[in-house]
C-alpha atoms as a PDB file:
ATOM      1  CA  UNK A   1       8.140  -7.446  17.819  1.00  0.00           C
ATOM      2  CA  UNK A   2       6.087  -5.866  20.753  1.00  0.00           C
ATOM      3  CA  UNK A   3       5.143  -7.505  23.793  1.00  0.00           C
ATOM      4  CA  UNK A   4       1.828  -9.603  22.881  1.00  0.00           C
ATOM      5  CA  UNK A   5       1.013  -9.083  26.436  1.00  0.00           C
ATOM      6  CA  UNK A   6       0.435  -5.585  26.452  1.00  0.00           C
ATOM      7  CA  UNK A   7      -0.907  -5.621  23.211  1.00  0.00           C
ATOM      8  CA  UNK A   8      -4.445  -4.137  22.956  1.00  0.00           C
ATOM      9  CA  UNK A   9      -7.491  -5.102  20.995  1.00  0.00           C
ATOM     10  CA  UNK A  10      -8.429  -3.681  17.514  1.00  0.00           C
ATOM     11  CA  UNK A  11     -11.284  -3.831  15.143  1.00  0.00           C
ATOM     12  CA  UNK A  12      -8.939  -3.453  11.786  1.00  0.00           C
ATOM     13  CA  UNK A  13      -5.859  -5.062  10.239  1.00  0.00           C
ATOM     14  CA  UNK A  14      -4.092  -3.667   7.242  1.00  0.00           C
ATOM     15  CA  UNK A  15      -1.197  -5.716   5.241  1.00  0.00           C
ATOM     16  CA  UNK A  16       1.306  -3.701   3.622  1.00  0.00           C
ATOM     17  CA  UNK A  17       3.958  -5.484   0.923  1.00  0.00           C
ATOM     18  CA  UNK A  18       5.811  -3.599  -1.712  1.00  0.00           C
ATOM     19  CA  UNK A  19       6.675  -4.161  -5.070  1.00  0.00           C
ATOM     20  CA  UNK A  20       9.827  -2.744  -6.817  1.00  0.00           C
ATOM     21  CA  UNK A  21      12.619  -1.189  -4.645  1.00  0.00           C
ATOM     22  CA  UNK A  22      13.496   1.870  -2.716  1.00  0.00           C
ATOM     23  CA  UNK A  23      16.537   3.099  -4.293  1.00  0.00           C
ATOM     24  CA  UNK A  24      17.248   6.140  -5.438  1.00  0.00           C
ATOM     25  CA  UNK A  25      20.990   6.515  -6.280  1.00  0.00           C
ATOM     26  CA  UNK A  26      20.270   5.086  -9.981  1.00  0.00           C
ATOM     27  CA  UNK A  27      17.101   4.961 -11.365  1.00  0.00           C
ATOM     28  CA  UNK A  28      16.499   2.416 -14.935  1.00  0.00           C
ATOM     29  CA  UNK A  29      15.052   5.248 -17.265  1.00  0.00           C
ATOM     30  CA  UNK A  30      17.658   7.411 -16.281  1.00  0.00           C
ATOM     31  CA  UNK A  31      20.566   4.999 -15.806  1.00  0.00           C
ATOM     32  CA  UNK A  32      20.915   2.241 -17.655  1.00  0.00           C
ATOM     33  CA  UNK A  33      21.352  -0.205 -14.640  1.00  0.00           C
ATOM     34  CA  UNK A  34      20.108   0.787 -11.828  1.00  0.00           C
ATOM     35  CA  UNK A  35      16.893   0.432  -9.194  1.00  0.00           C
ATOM     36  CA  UNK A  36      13.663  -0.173 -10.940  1.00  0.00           C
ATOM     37  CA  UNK A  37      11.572   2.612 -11.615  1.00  0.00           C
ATOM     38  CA  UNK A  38       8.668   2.043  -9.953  1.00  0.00           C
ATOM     39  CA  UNK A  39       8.308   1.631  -6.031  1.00  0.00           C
ATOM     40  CA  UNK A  40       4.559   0.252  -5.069  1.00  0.00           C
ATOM     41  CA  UNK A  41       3.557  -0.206  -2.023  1.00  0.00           C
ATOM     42  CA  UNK A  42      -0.098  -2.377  -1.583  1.00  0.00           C
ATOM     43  CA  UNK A  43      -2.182  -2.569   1.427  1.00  0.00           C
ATOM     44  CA  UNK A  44      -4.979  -4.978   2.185  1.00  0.00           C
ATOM     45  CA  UNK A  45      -7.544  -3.495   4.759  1.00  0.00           C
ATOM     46  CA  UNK A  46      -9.795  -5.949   6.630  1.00  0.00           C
ATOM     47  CA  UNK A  47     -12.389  -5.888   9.660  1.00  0.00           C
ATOM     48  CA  UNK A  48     -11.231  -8.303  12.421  1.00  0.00           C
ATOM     49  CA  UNK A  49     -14.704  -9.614  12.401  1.00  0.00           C
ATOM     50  CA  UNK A  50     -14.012 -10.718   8.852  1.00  0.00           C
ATOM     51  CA  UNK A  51     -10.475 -12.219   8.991  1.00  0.00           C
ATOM     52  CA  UNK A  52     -11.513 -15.599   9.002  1.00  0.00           C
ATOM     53  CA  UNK A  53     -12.989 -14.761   5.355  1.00  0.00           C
ATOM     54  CA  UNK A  54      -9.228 -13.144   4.915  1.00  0.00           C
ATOM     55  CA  UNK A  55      -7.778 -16.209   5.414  1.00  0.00           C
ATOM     56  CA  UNK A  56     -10.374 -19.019   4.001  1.00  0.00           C
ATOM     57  CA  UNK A  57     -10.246 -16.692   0.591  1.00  0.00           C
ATOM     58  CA  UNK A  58      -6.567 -16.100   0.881  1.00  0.00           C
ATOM     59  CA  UNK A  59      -6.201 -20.338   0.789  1.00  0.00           C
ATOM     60  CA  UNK A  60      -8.735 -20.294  -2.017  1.00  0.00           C
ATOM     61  CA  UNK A  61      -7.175 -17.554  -4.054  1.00  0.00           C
ATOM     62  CA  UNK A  62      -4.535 -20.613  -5.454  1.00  0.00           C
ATOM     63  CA  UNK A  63      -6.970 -23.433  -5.417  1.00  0.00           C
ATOM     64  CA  UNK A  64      -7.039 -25.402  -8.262  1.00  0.00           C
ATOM     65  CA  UNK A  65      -3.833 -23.651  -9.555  1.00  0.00           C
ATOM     66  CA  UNK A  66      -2.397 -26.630 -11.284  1.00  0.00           C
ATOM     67  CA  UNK A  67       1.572 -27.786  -9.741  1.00  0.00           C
ATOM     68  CA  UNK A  68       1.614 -24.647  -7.773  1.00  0.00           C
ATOM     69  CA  UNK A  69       4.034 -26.149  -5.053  1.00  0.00           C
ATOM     70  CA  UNK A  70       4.587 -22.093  -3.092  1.00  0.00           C
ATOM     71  CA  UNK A  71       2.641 -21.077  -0.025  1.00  0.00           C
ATOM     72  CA  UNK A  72       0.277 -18.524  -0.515  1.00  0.00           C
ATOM     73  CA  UNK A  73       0.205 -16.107  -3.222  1.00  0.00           C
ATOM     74  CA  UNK A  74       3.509 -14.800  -4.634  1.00  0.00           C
ATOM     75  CA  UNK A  75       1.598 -12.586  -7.667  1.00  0.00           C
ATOM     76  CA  UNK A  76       5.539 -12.575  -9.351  1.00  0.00           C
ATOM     77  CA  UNK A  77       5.763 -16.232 -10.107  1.00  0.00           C
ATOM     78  CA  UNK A  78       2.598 -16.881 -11.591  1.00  0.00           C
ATOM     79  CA  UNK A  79       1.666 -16.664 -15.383  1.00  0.00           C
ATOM     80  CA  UNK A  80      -0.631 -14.180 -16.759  1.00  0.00           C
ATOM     81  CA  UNK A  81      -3.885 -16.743 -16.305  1.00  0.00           C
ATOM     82  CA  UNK A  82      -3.240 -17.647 -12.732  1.00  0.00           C
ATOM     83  CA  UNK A  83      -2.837 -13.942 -11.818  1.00  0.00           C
ATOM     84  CA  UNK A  84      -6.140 -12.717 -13.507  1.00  0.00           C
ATOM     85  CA  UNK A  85      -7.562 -16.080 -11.274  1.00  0.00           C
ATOM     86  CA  UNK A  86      -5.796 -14.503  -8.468  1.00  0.00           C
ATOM     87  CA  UNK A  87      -7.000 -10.753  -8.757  1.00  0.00           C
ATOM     88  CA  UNK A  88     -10.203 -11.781  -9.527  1.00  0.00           C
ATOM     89  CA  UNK A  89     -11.188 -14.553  -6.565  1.00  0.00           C
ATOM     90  CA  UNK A  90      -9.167 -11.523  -4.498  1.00  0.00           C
ATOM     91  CA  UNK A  91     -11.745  -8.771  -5.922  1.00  0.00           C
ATOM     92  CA  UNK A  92     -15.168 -11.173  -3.995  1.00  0.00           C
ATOM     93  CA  UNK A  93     -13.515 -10.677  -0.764  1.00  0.00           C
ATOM     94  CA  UNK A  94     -14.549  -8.698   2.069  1.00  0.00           C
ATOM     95  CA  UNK A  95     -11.156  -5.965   1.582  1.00  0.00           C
ATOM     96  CA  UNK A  96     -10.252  -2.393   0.676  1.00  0.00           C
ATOM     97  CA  UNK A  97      -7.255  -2.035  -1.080  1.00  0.00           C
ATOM     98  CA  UNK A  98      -5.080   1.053  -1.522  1.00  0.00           C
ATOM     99  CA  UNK A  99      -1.972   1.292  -3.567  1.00  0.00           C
ATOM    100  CA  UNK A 100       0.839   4.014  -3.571  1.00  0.00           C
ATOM    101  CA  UNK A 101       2.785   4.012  -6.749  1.00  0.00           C
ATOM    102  CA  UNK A 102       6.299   6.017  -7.169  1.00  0.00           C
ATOM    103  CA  UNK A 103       7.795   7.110 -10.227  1.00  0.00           C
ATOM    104  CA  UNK A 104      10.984   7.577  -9.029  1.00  0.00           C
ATOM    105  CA  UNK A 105      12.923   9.246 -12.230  1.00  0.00           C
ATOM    106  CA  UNK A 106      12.095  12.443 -10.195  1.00  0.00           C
ATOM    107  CA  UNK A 107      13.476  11.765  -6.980  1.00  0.00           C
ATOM    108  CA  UNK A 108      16.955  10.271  -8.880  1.00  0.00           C
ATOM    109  CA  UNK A 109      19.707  11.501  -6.402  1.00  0.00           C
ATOM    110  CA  UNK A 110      17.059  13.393  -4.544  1.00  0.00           C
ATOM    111  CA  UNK A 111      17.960  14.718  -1.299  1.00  0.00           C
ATOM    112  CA  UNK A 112      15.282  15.743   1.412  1.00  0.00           C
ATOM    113  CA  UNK A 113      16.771  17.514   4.661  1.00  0.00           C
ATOM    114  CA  UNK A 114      13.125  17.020   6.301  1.00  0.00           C
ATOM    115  CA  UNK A 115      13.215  13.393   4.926  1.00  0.00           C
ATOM    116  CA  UNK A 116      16.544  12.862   6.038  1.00  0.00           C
ATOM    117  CA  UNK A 117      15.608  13.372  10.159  1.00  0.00           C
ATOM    118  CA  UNK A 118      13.336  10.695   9.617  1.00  0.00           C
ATOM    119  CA  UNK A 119      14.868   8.020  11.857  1.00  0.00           C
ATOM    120  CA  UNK A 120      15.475   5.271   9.590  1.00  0.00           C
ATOM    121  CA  UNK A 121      17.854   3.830   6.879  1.00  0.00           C
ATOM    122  CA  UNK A 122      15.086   3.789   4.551  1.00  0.00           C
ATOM    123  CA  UNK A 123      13.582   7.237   4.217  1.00  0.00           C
ATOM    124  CA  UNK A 124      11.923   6.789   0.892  1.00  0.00           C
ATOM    125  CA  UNK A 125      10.226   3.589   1.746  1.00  0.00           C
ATOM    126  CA  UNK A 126       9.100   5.274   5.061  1.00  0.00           C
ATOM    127  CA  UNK A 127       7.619   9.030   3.658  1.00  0.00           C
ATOM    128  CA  UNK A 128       5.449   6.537   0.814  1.00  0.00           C
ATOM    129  CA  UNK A 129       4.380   4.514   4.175  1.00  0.00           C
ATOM    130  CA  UNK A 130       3.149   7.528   5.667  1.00  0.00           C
ATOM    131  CA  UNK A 131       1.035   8.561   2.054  1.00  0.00           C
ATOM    132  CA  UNK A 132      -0.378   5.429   2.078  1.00  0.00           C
ATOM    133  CA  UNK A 133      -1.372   5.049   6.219  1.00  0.00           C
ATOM    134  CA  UNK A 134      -3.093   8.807   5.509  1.00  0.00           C
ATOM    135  CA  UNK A 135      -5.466   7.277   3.290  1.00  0.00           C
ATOM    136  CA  UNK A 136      -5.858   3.693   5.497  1.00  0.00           C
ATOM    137  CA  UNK A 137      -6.585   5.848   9.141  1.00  0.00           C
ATOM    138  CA  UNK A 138      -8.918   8.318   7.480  1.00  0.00           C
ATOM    139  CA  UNK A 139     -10.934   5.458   6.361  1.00  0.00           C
ATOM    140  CA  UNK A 140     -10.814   3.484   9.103  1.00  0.00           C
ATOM    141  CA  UNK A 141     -11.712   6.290  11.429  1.00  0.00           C
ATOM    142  CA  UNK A 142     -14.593   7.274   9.764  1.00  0.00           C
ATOM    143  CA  UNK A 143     -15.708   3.577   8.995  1.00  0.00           C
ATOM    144  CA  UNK A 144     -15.652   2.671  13.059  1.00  0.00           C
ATOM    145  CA  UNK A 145     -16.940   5.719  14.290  1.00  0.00           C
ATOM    146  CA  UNK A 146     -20.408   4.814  11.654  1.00  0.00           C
ATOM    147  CA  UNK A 147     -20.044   1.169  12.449  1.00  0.00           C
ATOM    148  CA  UNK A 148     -19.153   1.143  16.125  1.00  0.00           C
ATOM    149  CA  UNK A 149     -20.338   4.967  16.993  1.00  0.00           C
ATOM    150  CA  UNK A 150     -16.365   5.932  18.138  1.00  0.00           C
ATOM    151  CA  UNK A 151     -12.838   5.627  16.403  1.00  0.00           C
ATOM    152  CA  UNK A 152     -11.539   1.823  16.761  1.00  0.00           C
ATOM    153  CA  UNK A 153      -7.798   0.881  16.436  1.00  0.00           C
ATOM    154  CA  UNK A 154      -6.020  -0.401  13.595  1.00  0.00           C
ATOM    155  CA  UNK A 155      -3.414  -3.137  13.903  1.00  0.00           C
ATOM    156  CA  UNK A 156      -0.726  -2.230  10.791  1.00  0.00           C
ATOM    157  CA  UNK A 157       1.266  -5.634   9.818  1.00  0.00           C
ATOM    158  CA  UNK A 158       3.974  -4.882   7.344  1.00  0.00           C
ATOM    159  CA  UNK A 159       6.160  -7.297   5.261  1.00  0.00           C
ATOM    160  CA  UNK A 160      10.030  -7.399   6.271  1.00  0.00           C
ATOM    161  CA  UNK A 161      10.875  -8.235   2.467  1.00  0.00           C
ATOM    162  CA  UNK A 162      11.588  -4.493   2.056  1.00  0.00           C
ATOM    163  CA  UNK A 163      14.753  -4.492   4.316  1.00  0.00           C
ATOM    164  CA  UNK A 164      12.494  -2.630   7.475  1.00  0.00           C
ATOM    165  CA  UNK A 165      12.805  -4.028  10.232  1.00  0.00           C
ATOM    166  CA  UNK A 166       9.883  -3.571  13.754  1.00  0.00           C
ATOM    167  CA  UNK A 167      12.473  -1.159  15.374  1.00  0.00           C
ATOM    168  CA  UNK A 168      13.093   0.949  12.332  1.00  0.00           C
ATOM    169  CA  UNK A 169       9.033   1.389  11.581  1.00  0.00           C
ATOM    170  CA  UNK A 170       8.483   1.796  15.551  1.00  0.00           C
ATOM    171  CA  UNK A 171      10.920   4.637  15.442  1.00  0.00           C
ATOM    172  CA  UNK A 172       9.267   6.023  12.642  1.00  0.00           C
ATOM    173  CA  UNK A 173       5.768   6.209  14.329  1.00  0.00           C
ATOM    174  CA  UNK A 174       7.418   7.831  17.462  1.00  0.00           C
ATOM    175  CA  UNK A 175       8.948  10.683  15.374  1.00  0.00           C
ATOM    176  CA  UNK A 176       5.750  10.899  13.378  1.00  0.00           C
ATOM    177  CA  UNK A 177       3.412  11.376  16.629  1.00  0.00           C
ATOM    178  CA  UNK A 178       5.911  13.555  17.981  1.00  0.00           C
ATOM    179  CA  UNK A 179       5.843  16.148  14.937  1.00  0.00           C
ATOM    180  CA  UNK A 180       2.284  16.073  14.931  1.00  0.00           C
ATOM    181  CA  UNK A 181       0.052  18.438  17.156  1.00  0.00           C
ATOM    182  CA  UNK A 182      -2.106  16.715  19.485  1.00  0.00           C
ATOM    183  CA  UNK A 183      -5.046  17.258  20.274  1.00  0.00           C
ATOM    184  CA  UNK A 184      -5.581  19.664  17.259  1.00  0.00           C
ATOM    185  CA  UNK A 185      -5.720  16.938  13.950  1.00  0.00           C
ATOM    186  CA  UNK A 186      -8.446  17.936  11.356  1.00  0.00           C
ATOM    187  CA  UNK A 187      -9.833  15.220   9.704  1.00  0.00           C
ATOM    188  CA  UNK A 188      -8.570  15.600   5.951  1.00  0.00           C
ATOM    189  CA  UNK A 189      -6.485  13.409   3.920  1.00  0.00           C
ATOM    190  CA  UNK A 190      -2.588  14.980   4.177  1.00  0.00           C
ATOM    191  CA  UNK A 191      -1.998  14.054   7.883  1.00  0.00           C
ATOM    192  CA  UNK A 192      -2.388  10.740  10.096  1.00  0.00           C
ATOM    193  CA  UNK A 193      -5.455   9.955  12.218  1.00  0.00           C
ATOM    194  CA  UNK A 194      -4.091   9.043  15.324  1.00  0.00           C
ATOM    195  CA  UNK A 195      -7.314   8.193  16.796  1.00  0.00           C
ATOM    196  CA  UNK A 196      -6.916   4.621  15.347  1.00  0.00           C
ATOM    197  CA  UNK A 197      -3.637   4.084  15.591  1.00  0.00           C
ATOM    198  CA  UNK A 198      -1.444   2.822  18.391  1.00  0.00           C
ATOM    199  CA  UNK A 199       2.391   1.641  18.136  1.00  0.00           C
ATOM    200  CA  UNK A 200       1.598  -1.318  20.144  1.00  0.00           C
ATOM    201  CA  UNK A 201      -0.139  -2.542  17.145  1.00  0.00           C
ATOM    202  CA  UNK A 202       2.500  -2.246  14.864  1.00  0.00           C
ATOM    203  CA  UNK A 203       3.946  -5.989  13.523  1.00  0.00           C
ATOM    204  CA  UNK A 204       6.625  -6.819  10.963  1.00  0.00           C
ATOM    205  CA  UNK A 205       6.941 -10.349   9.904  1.00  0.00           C
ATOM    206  CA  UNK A 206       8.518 -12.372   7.049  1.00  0.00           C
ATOM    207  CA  UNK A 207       6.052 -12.666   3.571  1.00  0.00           C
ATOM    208  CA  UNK A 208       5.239 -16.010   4.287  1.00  0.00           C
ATOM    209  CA  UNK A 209       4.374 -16.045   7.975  1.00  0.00           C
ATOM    210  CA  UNK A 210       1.098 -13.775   7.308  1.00  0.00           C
ATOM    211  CA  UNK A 211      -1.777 -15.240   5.157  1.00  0.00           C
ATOM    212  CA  UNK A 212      -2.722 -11.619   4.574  1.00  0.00           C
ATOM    213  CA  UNK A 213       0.292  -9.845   3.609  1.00  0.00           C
ATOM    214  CA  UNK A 214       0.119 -12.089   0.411  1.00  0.00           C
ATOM    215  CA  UNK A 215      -3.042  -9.968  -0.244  1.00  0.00           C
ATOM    216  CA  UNK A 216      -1.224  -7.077  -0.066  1.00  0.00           C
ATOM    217  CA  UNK A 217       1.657  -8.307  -2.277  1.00  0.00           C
ATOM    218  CA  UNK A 218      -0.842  -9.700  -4.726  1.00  0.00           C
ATOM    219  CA  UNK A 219      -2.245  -5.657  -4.977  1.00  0.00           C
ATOM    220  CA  UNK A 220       1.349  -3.814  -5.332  1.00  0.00           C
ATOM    221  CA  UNK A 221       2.455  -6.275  -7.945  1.00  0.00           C
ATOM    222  CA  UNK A 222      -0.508  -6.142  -9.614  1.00  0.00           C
ATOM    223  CA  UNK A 223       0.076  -2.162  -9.893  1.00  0.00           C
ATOM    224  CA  UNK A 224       3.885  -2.730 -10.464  1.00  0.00           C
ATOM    225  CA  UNK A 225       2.960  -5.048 -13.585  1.00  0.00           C
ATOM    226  CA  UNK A 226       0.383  -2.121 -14.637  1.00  0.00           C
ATOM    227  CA  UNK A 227       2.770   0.743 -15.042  1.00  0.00           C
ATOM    228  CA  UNK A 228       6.687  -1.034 -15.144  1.00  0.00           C
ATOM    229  CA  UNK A 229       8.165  -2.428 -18.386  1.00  0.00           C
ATOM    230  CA  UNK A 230      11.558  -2.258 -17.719  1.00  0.00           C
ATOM    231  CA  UNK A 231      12.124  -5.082 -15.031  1.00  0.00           C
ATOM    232  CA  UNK A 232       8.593  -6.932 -15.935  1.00  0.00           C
ATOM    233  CA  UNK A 233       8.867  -6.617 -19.799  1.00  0.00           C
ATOM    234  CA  UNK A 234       5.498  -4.551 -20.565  1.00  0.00           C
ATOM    235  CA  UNK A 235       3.246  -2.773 -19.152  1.00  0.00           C
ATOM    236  CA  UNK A 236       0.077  -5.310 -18.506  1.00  0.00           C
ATOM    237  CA  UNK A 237      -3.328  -3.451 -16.532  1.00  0.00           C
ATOM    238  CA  UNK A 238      -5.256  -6.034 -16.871  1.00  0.00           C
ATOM    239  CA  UNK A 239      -4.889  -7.918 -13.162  1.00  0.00           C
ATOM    240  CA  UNK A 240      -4.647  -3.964 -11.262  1.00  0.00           C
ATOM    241  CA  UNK A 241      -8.136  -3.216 -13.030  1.00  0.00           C
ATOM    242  CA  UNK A 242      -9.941  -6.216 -11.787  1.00  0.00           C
ATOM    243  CA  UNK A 243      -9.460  -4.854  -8.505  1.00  0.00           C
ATOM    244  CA  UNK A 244     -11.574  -2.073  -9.322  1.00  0.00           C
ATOM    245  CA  UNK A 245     -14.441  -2.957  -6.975  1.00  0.00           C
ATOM    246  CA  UNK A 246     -11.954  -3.163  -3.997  1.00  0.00           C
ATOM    247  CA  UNK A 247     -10.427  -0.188  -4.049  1.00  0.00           C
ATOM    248  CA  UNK A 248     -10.591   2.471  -1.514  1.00  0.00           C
ATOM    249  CA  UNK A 249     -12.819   5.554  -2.767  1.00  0.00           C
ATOM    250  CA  UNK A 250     -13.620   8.833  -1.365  1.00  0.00           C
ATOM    251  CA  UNK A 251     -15.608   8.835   1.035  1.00  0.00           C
ATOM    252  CA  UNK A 252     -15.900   5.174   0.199  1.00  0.00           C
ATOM    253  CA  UNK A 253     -19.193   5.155  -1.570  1.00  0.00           C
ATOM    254  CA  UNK A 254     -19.963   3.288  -4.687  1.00  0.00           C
ATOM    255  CA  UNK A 255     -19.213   6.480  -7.256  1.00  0.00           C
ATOM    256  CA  UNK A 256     -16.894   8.010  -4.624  1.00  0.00           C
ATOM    257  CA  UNK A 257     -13.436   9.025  -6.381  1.00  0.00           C
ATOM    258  CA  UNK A 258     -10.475   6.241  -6.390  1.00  0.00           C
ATOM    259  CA  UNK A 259      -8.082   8.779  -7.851  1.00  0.00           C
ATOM    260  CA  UNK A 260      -5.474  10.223  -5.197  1.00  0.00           C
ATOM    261  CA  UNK A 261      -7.032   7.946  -2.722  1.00  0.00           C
ATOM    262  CA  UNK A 262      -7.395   4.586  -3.184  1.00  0.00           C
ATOM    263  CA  UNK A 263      -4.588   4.597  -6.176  1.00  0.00           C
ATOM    264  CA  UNK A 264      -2.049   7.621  -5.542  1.00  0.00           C
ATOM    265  CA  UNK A 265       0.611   8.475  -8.111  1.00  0.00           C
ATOM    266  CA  UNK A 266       3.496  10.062  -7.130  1.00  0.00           C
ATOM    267  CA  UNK A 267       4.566  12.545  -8.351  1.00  0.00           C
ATOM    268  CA  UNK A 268       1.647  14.184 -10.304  1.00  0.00           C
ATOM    269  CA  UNK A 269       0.474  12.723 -13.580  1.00  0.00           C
ATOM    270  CA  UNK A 270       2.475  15.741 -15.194  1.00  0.00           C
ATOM    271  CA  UNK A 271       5.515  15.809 -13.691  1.00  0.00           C
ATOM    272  CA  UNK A 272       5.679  11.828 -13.915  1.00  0.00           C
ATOM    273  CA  UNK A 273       6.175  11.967 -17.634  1.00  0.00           C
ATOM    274  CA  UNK A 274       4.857   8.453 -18.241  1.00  0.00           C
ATOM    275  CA  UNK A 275       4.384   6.653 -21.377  1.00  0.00           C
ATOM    276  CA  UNK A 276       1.040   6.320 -23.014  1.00  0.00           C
ATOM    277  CA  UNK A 277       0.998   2.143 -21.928  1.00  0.00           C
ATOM    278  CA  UNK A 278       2.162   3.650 -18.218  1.00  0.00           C
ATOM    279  CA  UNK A 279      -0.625   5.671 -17.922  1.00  0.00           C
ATOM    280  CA  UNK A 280      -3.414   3.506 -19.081  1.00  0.00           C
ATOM    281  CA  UNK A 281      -3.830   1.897 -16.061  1.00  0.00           C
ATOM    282  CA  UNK A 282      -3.846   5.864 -14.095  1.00  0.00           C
ATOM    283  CA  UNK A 283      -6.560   7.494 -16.543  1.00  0.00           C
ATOM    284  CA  UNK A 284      -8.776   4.320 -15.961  1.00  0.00           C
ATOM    285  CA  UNK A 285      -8.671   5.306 -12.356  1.00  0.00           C
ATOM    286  CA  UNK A 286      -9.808   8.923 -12.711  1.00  0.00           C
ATOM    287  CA  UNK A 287      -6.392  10.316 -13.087  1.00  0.00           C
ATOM    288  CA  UNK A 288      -5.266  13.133 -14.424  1.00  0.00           C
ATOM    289  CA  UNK A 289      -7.787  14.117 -11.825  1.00  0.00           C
ATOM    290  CA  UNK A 290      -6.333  15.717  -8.697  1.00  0.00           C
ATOM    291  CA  UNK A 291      -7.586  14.968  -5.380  1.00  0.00           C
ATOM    292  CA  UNK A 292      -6.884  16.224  -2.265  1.00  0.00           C
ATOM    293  CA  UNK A 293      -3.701  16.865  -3.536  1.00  0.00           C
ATOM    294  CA  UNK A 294      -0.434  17.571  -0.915  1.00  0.00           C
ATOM    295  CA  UNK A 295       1.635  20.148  -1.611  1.00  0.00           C
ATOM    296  CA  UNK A 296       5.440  19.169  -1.788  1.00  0.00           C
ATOM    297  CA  UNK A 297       7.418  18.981   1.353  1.00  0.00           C
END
């Protein structure tokens, strides 16, 4: 963890949790054992000013839940009724949510030399990180600078239940910033917006030790349960579509397009090949719709 100390202040915090797994080597839909299919990763976006909402709704989220004996929200263990409960009370709070989905059939085996200097044991799980904080820094960049007049800083808290650890993700940033021009960044979805980010605001902490991280893990399983059937036994949309009034939109207006922003398939909804029950949950966000779309690596 960084030195609290020398930590500076920030306007936005964003929860990232994952659901499925990173590997690659065998794939189930390809293999007949082997990783899931699907990697997810959810993030829960929230103004500082409102994190004591975070949390009070977070505690509320499971009230009432009848011999629910977990802390917090673990979206996995609870039955179909407590997790429309859960996605709904979720959808009234003051949030943006983004979710990066992975069909990873495609990428079975795959080797990436540019993916391969990135300086950590888990590549994969680090290039979807960087889809998903495109999306979160564009937003939050242009939400400060019309709330606050200039671009604030985002504090990033990830979940450690992914196997990455504060000095893998720190490295990552370092090699990210480094590639990057300075000084030169358009604002466009496709790179990062370094103008609200800072490594010093970079935490990774167990699931339960961070109220809002369950938020996050209650939007990737959500998604995970929307477009997997081989680990969760169907494909179910109904708890990812409740979350429809959350999600991040371009230019995050109230018609603005959720498509390839707030919900991003990977890769395209051609080459993904998905099933008509995996893509229900896709064409009710705008997809096969392409937006700002980034060409391969």
């Amino acid at each position: 963890m960084p030195d609290q100390s020398d930590t500076p202040e920030y306007e936005y915090i964003a929860y990232v949790d994952e659901s499925g797994d990173p590997g690659l080597e065998r794939v189930k839909g390809i293999d007949a054992n082997g990783a899931s299919e699907w990697l997810v990763l959810g993030a829960a976006l929230v103004r500082r000013v409102n994190s004591w909402r975070r949390d009070q709704g977070q505690a509320n989220i499971t009230k009432g839940f009848r011999n629910h004996q977990r802390f917090g929200i673990h979206f996995a263990h609870l039955n179909p009724a407590k997790r429309k409960v859960a996605c709904q009370r979720l959808a009234k709070l003051p949030i943006r949510c983004w979710a990066v989905t992975s069909n990873k059939k495609n990428m079975r085996g795959y080797q990436n030399p540019w993916a391969e200097q990135i300086p950590s044991k888990n590549w994969f799980y680090c290039w979807l990180t960087r889809l998903l904080l495109e999306r979160l820094t564009l937003f939050v960049h242009l939400d400060s600078v019309s709330r606050y007049g200039k671009p604030q800083p985002l504090k990033i808290v990830y979940s450690e239940r992914g196997g990455i650890s504060y000095e893998q993700m720190n490295a990552y940033y370092a090699w990210l910033k480094m590639k990057d021009v300075a000084g030169t960044q358009v604002l466009t979805l496709g790179e990062l917006t370094w103008s609200v980010m800072d490594r010093r605001l970079l935490e990774v902490y167990p699931h339960d030790e961070q109220p809002g991280l369950h938020l996050a893990d209650t939007v990737a399983s959500a998604f995970f349960k929307a477009c997997d059937f081989r680990d969760t036994g169907s494909c179910d949309p109904q708890f990812a579509k409740l979350l429809e009034q959350r999600m991040g939109r371009t230019p995050d207006v109230l018609d603005g397009e959720i498509a390839g922003y707030g919900l991003k398939l990977m890769p395209d909804f051609k080459t993904a090949k998905l099933t008509k029950q995996q893509q229900e949950i896709f064409r009710f966000y705008g997809y096969p719709k392409q937006w700002w779309a980034r060409p391969p690596e």
